[in-house]
C-alpha atoms as a PDB file:
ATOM      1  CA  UNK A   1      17.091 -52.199  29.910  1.00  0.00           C
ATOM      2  CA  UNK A   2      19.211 -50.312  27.306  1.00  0.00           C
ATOM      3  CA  UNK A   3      17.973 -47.470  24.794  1.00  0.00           C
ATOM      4  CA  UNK A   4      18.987 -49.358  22.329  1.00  0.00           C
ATOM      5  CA  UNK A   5      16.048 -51.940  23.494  1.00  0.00           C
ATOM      6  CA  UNK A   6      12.333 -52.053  24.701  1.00  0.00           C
ATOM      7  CA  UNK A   7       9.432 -49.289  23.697  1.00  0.00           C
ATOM      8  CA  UNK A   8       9.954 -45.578  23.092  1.00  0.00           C
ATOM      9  CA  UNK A   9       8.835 -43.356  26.009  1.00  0.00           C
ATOM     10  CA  UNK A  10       5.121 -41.786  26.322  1.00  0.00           C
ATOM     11  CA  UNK A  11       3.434 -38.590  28.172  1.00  0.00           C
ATOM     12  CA  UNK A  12       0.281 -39.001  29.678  1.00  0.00           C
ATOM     13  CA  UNK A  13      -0.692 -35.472  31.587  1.00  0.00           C
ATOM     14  CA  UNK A  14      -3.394 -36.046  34.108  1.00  0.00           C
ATOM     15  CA  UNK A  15      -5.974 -33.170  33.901  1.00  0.00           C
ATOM     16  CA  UNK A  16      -8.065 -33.800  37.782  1.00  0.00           C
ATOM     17  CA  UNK A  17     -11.687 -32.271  37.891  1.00  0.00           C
ATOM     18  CA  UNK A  18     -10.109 -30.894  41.178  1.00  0.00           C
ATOM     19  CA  UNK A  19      -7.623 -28.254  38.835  1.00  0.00           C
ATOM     20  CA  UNK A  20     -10.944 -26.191  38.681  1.00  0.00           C
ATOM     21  CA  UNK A  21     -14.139 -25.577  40.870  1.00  0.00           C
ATOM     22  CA  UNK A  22     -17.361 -27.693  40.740  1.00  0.00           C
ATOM     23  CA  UNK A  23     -18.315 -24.886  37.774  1.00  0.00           C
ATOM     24  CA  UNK A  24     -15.541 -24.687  35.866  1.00  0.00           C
ATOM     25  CA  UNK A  25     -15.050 -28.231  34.691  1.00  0.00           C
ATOM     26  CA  UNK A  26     -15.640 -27.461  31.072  1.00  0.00           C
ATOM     27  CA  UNK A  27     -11.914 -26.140  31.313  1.00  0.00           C
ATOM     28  CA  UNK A  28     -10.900 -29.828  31.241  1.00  0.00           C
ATOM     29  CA  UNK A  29     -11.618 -29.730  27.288  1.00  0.00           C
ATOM     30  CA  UNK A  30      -9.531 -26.966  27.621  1.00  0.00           C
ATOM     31  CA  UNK A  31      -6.190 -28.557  28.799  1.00  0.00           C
ATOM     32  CA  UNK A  32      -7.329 -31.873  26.082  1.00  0.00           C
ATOM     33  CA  UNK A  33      -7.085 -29.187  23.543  1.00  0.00           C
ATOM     34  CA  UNK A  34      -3.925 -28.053  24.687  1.00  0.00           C
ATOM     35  CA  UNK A  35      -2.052 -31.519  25.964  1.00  0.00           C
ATOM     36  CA  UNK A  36      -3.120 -32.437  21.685  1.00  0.00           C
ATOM     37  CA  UNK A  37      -1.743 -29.590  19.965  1.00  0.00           C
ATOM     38  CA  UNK A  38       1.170 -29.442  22.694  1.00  0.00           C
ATOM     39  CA  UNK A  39       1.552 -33.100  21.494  1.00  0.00           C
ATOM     40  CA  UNK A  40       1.258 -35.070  24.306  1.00  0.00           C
ATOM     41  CA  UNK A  41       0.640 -39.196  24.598  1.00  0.00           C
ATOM     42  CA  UNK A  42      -2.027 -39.311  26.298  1.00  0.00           C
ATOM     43  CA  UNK A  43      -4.606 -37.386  28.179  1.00  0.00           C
ATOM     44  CA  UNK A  44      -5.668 -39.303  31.313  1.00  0.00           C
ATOM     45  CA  UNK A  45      -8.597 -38.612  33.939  1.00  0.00           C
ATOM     46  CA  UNK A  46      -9.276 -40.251  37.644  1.00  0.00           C
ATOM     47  CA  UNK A  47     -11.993 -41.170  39.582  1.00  0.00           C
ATOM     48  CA  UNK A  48     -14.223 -41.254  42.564  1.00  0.00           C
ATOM     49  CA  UNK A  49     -18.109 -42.156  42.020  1.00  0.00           C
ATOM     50  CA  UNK A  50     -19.008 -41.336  45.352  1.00  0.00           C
ATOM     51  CA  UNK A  51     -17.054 -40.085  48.290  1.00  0.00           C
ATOM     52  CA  UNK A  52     -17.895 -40.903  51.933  1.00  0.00           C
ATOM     53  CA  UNK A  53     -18.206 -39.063  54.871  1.00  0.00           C
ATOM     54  CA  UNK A  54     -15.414 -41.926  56.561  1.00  0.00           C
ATOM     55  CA  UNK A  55     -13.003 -42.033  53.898  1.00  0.00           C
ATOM     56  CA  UNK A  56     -11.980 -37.674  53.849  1.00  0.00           C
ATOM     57  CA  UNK A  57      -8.279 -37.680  53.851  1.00  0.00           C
ATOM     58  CA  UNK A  58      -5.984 -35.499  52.957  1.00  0.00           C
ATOM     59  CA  UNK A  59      -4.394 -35.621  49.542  1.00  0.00           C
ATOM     60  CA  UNK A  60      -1.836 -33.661  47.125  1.00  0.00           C
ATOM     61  CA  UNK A  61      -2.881 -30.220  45.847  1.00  0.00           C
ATOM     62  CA  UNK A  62      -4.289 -26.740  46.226  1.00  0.00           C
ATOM     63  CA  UNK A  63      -6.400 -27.563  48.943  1.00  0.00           C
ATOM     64  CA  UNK A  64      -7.661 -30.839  50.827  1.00  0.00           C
ATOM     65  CA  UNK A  65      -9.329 -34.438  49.074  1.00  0.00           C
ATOM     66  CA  UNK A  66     -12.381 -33.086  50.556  1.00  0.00           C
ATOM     67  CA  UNK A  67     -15.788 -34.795  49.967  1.00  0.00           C
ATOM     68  CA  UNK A  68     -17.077 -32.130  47.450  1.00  0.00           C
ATOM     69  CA  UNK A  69     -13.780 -32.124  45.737  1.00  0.00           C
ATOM     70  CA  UNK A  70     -15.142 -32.115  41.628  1.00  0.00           C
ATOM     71  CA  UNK A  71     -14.238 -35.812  40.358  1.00  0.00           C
ATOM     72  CA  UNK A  72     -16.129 -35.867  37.104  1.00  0.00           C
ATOM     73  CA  UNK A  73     -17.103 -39.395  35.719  1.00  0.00           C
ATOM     74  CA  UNK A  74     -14.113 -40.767  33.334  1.00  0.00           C
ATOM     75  CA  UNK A  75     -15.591 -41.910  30.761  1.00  0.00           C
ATOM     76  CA  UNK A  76     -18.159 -39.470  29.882  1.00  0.00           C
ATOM     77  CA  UNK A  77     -15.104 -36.874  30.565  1.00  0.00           C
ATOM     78  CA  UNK A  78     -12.929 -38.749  27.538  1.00  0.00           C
ATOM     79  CA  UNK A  79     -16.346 -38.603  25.271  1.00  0.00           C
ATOM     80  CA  UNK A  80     -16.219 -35.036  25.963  1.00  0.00           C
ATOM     81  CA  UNK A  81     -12.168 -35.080  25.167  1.00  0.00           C
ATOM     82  CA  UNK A  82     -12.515 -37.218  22.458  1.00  0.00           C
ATOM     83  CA  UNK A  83     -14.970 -34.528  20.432  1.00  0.00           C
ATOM     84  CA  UNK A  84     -12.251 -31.634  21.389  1.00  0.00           C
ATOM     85  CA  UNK A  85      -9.455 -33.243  20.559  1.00  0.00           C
ATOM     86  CA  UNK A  86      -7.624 -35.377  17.219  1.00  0.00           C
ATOM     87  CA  UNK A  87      -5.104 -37.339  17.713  1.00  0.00           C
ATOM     88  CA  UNK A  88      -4.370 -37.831  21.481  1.00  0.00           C
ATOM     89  CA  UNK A  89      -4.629 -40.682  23.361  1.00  0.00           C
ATOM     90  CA  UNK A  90      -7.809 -41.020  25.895  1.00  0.00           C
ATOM     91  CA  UNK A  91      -6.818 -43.049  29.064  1.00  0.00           C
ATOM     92  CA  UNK A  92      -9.022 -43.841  32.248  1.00  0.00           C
ATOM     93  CA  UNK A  93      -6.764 -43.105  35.375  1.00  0.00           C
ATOM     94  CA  UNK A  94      -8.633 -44.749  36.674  1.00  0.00           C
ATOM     95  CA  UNK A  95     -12.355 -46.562  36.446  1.00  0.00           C
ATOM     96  CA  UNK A  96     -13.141 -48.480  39.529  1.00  0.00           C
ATOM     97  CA  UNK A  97     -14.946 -51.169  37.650  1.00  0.00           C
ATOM     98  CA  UNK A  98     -16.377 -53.208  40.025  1.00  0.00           C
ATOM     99  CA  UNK A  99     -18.875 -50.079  40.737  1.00  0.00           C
ATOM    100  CA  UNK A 100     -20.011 -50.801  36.815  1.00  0.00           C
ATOM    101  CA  UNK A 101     -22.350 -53.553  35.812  1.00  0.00           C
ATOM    102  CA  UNK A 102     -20.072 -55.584  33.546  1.00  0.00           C
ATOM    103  CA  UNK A 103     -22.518 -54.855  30.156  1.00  0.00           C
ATOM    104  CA  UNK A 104     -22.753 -51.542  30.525  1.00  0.00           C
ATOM    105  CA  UNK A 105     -19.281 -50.841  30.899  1.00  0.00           C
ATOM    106  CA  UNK A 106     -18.744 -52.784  27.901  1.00  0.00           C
ATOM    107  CA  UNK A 107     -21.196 -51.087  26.151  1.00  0.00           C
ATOM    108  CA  UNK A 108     -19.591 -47.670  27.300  1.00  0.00           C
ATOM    109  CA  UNK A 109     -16.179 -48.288  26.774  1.00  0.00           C
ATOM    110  CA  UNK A 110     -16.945 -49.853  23.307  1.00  0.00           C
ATOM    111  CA  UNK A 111     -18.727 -46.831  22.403  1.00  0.00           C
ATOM    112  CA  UNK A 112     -15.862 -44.286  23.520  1.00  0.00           C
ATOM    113  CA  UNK A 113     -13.607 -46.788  21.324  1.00  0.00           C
ATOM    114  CA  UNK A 114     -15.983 -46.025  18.357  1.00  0.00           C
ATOM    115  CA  UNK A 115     -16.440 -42.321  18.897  1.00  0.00           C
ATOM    116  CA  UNK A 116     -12.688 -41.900  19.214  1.00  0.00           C
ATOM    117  CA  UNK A 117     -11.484 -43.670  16.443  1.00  0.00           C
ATOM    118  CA  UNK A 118      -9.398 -46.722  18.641  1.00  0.00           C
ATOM    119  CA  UNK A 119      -7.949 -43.738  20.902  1.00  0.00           C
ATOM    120  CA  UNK A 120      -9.260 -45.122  24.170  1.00  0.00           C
ATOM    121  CA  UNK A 121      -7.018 -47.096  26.801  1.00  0.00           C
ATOM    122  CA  UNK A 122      -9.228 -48.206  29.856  1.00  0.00           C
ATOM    123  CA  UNK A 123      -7.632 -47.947  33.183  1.00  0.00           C
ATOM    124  CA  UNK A 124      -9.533 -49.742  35.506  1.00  0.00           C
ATOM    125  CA  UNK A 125      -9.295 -51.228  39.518  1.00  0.00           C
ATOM    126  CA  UNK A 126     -10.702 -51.991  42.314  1.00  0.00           C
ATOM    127  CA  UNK A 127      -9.968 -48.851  44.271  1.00  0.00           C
ATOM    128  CA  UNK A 128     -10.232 -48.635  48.026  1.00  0.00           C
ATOM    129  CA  UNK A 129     -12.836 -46.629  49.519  1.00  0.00           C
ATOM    130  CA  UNK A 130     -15.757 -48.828  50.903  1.00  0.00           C
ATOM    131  CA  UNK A 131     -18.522 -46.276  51.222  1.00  0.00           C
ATOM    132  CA  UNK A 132     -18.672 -46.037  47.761  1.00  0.00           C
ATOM    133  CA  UNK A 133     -19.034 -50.076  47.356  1.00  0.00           C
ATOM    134  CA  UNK A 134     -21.516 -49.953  49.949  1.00  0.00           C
ATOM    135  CA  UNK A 135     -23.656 -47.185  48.733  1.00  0.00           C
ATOM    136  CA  UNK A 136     -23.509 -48.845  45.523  1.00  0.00           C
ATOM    137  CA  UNK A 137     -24.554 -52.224  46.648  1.00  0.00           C
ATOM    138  CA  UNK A 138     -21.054 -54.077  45.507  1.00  0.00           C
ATOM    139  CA  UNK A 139     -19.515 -56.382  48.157  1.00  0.00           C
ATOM    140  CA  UNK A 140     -16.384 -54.368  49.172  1.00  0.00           C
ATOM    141  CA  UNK A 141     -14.576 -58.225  50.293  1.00  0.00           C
ATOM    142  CA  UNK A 142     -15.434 -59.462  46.668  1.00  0.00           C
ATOM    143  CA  UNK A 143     -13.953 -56.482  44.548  1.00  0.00           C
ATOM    144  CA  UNK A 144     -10.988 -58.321  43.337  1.00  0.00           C
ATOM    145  CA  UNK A 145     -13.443 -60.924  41.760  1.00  0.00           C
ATOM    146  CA  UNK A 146     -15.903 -58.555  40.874  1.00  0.00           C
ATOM    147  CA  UNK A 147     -12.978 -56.720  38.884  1.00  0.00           C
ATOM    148  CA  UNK A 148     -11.518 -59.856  37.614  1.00  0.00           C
ATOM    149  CA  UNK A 149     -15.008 -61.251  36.352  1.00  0.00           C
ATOM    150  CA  UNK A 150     -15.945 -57.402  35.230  1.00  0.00           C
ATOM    151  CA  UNK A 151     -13.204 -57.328  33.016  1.00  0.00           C
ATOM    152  CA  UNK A 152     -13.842 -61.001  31.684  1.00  0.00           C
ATOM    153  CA  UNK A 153     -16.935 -60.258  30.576  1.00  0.00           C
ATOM    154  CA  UNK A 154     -16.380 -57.098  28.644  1.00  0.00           C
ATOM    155  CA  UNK A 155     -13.550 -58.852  26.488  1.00  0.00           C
ATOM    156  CA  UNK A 156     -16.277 -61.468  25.942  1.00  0.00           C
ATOM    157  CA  UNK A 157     -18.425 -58.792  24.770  1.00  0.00           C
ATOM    158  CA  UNK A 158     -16.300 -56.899  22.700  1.00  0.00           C
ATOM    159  CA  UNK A 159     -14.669 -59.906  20.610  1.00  0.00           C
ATOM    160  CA  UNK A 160     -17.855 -61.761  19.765  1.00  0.00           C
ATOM    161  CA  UNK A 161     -21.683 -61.881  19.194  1.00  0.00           C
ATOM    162  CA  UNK A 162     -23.615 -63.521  20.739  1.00  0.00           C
ATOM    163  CA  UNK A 163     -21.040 -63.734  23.599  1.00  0.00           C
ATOM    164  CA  UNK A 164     -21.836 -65.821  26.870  1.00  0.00           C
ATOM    165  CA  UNK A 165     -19.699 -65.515  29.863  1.00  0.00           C
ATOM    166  CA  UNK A 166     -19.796 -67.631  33.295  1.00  0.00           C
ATOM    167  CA  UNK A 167     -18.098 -66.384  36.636  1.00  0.00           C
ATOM    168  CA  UNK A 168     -18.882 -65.904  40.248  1.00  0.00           C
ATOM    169  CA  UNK A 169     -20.395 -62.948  39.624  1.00  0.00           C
ATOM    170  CA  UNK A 170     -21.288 -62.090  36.437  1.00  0.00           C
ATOM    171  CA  UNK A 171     -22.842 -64.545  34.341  1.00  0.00           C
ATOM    172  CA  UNK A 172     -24.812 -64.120  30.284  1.00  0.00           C
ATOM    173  CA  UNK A 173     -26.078 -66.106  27.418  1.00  0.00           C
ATOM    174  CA  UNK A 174     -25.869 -65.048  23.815  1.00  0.00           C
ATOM    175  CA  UNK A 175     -25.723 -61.244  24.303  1.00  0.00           C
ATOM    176  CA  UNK A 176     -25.015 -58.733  21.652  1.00  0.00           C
ATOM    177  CA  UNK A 177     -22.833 -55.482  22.235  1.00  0.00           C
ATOM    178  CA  UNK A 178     -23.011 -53.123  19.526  1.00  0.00           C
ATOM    179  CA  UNK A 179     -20.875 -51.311  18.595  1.00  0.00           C
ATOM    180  CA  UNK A 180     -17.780 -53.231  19.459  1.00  0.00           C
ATOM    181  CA  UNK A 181     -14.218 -53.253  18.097  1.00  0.00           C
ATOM    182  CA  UNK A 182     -14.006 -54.302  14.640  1.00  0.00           C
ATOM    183  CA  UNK A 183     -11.831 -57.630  13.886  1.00  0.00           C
ATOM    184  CA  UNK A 184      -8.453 -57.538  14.740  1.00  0.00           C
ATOM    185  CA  UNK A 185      -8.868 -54.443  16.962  1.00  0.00           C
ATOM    186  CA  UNK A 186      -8.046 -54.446  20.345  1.00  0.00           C
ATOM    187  CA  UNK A 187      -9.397 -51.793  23.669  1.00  0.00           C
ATOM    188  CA  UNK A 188      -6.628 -51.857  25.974  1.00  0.00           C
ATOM    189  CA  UNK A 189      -6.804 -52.966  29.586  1.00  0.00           C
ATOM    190  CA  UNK A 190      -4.498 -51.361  32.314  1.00  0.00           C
ATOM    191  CA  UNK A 191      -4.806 -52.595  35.632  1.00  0.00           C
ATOM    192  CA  UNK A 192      -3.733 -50.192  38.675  1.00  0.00           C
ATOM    193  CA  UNK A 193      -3.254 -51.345  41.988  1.00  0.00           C
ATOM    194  CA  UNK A 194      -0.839 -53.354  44.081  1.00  0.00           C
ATOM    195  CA  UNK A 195       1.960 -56.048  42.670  1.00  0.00           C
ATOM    196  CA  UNK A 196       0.523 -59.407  43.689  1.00  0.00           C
ATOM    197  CA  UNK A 197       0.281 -62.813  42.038  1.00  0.00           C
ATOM    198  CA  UNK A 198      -2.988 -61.917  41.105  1.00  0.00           C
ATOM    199  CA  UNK A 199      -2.829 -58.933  39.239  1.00  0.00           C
ATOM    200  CA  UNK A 200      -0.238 -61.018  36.979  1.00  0.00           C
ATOM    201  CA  UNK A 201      -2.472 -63.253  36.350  1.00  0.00           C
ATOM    202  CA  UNK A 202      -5.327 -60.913  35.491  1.00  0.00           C
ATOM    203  CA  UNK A 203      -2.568 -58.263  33.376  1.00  0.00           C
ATOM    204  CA  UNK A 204      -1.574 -61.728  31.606  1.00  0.00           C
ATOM    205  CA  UNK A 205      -4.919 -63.307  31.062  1.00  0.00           C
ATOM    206  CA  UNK A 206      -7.114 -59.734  30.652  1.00  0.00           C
ATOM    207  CA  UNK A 207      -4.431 -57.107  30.197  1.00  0.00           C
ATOM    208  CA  UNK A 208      -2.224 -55.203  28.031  1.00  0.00           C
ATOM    209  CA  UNK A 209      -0.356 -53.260  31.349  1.00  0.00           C
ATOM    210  CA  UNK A 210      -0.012 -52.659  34.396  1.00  0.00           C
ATOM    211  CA  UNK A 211      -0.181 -48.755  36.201  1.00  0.00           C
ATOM    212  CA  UNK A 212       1.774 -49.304  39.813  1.00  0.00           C
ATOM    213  CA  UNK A 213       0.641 -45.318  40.847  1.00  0.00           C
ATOM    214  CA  UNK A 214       3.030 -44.127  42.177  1.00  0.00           C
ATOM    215  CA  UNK A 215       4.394 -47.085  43.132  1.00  0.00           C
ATOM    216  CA  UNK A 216       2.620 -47.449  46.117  1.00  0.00           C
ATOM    217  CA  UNK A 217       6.004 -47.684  48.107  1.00  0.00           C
ATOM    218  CA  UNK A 218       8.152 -49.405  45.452  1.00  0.00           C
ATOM    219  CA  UNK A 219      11.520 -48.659  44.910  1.00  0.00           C
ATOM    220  CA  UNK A 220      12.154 -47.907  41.763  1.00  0.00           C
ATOM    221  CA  UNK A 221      14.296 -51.566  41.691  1.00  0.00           C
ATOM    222  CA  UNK A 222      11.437 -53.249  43.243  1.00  0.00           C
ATOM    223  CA  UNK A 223       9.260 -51.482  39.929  1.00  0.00           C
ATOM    224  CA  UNK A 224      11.929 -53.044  37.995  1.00  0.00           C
ATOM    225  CA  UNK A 225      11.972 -56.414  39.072  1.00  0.00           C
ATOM    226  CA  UNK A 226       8.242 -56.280  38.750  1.00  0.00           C
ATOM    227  CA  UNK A 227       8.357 -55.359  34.739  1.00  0.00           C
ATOM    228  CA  UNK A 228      10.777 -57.964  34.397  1.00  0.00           C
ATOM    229  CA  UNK A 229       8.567 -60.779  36.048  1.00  0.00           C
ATOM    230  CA  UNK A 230       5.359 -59.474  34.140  1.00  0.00           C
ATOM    231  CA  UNK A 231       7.206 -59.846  30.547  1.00  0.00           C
ATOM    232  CA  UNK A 232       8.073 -63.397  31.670  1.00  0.00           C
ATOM    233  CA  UNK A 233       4.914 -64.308  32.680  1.00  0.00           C
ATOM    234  CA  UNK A 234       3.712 -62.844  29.126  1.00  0.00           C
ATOM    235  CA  UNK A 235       6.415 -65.522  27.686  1.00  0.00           C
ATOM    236  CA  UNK A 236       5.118 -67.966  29.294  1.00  0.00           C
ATOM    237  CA  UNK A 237       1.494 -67.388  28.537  1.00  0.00           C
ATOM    238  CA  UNK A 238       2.765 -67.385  24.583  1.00  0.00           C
ATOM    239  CA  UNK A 239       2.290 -63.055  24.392  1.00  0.00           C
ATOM    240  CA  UNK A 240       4.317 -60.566  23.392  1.00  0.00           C
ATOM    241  CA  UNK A 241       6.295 -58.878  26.249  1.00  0.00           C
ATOM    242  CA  UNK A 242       6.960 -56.119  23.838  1.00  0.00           C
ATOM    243  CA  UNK A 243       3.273 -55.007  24.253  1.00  0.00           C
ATOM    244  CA  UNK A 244       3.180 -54.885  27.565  1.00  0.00           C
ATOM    245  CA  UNK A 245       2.866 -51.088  28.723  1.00  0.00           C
ATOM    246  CA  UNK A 246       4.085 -50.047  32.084  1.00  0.00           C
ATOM    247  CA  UNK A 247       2.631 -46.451  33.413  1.00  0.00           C
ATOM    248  CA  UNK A 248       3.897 -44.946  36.063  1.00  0.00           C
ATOM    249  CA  UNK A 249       3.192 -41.400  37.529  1.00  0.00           C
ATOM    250  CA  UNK A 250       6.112 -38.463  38.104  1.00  0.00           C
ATOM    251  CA  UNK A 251       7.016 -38.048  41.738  1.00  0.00           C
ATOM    252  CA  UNK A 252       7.057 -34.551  42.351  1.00  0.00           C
ATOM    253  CA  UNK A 253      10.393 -33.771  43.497  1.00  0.00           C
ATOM    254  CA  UNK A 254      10.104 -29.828  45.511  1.00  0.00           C
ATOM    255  CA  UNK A 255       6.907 -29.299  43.252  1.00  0.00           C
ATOM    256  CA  UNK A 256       9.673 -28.504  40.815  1.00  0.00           C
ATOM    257  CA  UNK A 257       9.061 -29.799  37.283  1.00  0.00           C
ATOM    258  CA  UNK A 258      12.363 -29.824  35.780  1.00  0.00           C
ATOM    259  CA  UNK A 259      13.934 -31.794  38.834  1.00  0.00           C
ATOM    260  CA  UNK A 260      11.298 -34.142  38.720  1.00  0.00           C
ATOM    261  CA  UNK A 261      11.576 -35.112  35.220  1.00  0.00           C
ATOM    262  CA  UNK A 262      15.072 -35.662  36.330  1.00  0.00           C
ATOM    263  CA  UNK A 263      13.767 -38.789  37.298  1.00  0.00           C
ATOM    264  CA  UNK A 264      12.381 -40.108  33.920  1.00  0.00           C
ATOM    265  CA  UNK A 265      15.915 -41.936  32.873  1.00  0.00           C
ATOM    266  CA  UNK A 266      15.778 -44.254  35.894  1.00  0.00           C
ATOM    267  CA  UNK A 267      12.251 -44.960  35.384  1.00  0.00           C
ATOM    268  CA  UNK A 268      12.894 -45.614  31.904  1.00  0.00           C
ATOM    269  CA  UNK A 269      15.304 -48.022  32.963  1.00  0.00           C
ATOM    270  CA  UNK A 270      13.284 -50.085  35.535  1.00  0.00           C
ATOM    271  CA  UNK A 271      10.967 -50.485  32.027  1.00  0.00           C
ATOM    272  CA  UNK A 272       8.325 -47.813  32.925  1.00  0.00           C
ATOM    273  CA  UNK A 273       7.081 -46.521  29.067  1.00  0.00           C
ATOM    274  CA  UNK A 274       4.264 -44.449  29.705  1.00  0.00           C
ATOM    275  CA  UNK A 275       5.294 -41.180  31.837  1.00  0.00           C
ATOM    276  CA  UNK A 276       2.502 -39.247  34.150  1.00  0.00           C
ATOM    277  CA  UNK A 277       2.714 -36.213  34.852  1.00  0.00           C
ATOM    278  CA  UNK A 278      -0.244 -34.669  37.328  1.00  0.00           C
ATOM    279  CA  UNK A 279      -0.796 -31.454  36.322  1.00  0.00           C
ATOM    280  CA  UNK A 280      -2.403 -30.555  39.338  1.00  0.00           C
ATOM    281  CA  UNK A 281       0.715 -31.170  41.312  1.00  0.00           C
ATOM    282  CA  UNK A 282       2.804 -28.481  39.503  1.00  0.00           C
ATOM    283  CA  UNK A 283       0.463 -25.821  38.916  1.00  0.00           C
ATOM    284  CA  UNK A 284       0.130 -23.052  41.533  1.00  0.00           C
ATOM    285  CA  UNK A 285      -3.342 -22.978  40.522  1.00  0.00           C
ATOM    286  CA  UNK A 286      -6.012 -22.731  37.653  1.00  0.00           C
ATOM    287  CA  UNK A 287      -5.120 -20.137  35.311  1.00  0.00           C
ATOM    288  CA  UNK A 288      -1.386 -21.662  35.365  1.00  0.00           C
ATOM    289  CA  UNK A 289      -2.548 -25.263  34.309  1.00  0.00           C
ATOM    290  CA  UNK A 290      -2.549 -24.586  30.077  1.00  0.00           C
ATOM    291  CA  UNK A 291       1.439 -23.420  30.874  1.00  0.00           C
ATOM    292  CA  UNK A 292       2.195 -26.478  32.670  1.00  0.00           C
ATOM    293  CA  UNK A 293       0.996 -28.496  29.777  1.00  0.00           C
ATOM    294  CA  UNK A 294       3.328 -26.282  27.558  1.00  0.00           C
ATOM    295  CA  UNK A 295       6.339 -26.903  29.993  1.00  0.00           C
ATOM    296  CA  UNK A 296       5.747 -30.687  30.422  1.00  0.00           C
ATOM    297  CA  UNK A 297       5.429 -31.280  26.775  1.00  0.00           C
ATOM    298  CA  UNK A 298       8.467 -29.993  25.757  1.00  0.00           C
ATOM    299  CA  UNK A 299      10.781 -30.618  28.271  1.00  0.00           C
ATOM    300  CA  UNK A 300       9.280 -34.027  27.555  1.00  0.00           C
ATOM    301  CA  UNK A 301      11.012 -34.193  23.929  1.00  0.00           C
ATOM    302  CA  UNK A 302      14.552 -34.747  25.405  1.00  0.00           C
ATOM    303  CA  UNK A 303      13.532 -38.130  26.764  1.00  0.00           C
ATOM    304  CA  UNK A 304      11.797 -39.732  23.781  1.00  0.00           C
ATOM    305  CA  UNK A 305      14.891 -41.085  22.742  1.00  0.00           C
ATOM    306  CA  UNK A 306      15.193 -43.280  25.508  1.00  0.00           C
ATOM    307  CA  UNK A 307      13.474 -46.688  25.420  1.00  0.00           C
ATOM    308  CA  UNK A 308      11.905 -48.611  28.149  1.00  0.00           C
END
């Protein structure tokens, strides 16, 4: 991929409940406020609904992925964002959507469209962590259909009314979700998760991109090659490959910034157009977290020229 070709580059700066303790979390709005004046893409949030007492792991960060580690819930977070904030993007990184009855995430995710004036981008997979499926009653073996059926039903919900939808799992006649996006609008769908022949088919049939995270031990060739055979399949399926989005999150290279965004010209190149950059992973702790979204933005600027 050339500059000369593909999609400009985009920042998405991922503000983690876990920046700030279990009291503080109204400091999120906070870094929104900041990442949309800064000018940032995008500001994206993750997720755990539950954690489980056989899934602690270590993780990244100040301190351990321990089981009272804050997570707050996406999408009411981006409500929250969406009020503070004007003009930046509002992106689920992620929503494990299987945990959501199909309706109401329609219904939710519809709404935060609405409220934000089309700023939302929905995130969404089926995760890992079984103690959460299983405290939530969702078959942990059937996630991938549950997701793939999830998904399929919202898009039936949001483009018509009455909309009916038949799956394995999900299944309505003539229901009405209101509000929902007007004609000709669109909610973006971004799938997470592994490269498989199924999550082409779902970012083809349900999608607008595809979020490896961190590649989950891709090369950054093997992220290319991917791209490539997603824009074909979007070819052959009669779509645009040129709306295909591709986000990736920043390896932190030494915890060093400025090194790691050393890396954004190769990922550009593999056809990776939306950038993330984990605050969390760069900031020594709270009170440096509004800096880092200072630093990221505008050492940021220098690779907007360059085209994925």
């Amino acid at each position: 991929m050339t500059e000369a070709a593909g999609r400009p580059l985009r920042l998405s700066l991922t503000a983690e409940g876990a920046m700030f303790g279990p009291y503080e979390q109204y400091r999120l709005l906070d870094v929104a406020r900041a990442a949309d004046q800064a000018g940032a893409d995008f500001i994206d949030v993750t997720e755990h609904v539950l954690m489980g007492l056989n899934s602690l792991h270590t993780g990244q960060g100040w301190e351990l992925h321990h089981l009272e580690q804050p997570q707050p819930e996406p999408l009411a977070t981006l409500a929250a964002m969406a009020g503070a904030t004007q003009r930046i993007g509002l992106l689920s990184a992620i929503v494990i959507a299987p945990l959501r009855p199909a309706g109401l995430l329609a219904k939710t995710g519809a709404t935060l469209h609405a409220l934000s004036h089309g700023r939302f981008v929905m995130g969404v997979t089926a995760s890992w962590q079984k103690d959460e499926y299983d405290a939530l009653g969702v078959p942990y073996e059937q996630r991938g259909q549950v997701l793939d059926d999830t998904i399929g039903a919202c898009r039936a919900l949001w483009e018509s009314a009455p909309a009916s939808f038949h799956s394995p799992t999900v299944n309505f006649d003539g229901m009405f979700c209101s509000p929902r996006p007007a004609a000709g609008e669109r909610i973006k769908v971004w799938f997470g998760g592994k490269f498989t022949n199924r999550q082409i088919r779902r970012v083809v049939r349900l999608g607008d991109g595809w979020m490896p995270y961190g590649g989950l031990n891709m090369t950054i060739q093997q992220k290319a090659d991917a791209v490539a055979t997603l824009r074909q399949a979007f070819v052959d399926a009669g779509r645009d490959p040129g709306t295909l989005d591709i986000c990736d999150g920043l390896r932190s290279v030494d915890g060093s910034l400025e090194r790691s965004m050393a890396e954004i010209p190769a990922m550009a190149e593999a056809g990776i157009n939306v950038i993330r950059v984990h605050l969390r992973r760069f900031s020594p702790g709270p009170d440096e977290v509004l800096s880092v979204v200072e630093e990221a933005t505008r050492r940021f600027e220098e690779f907007r020229a360059l085209r994925a």
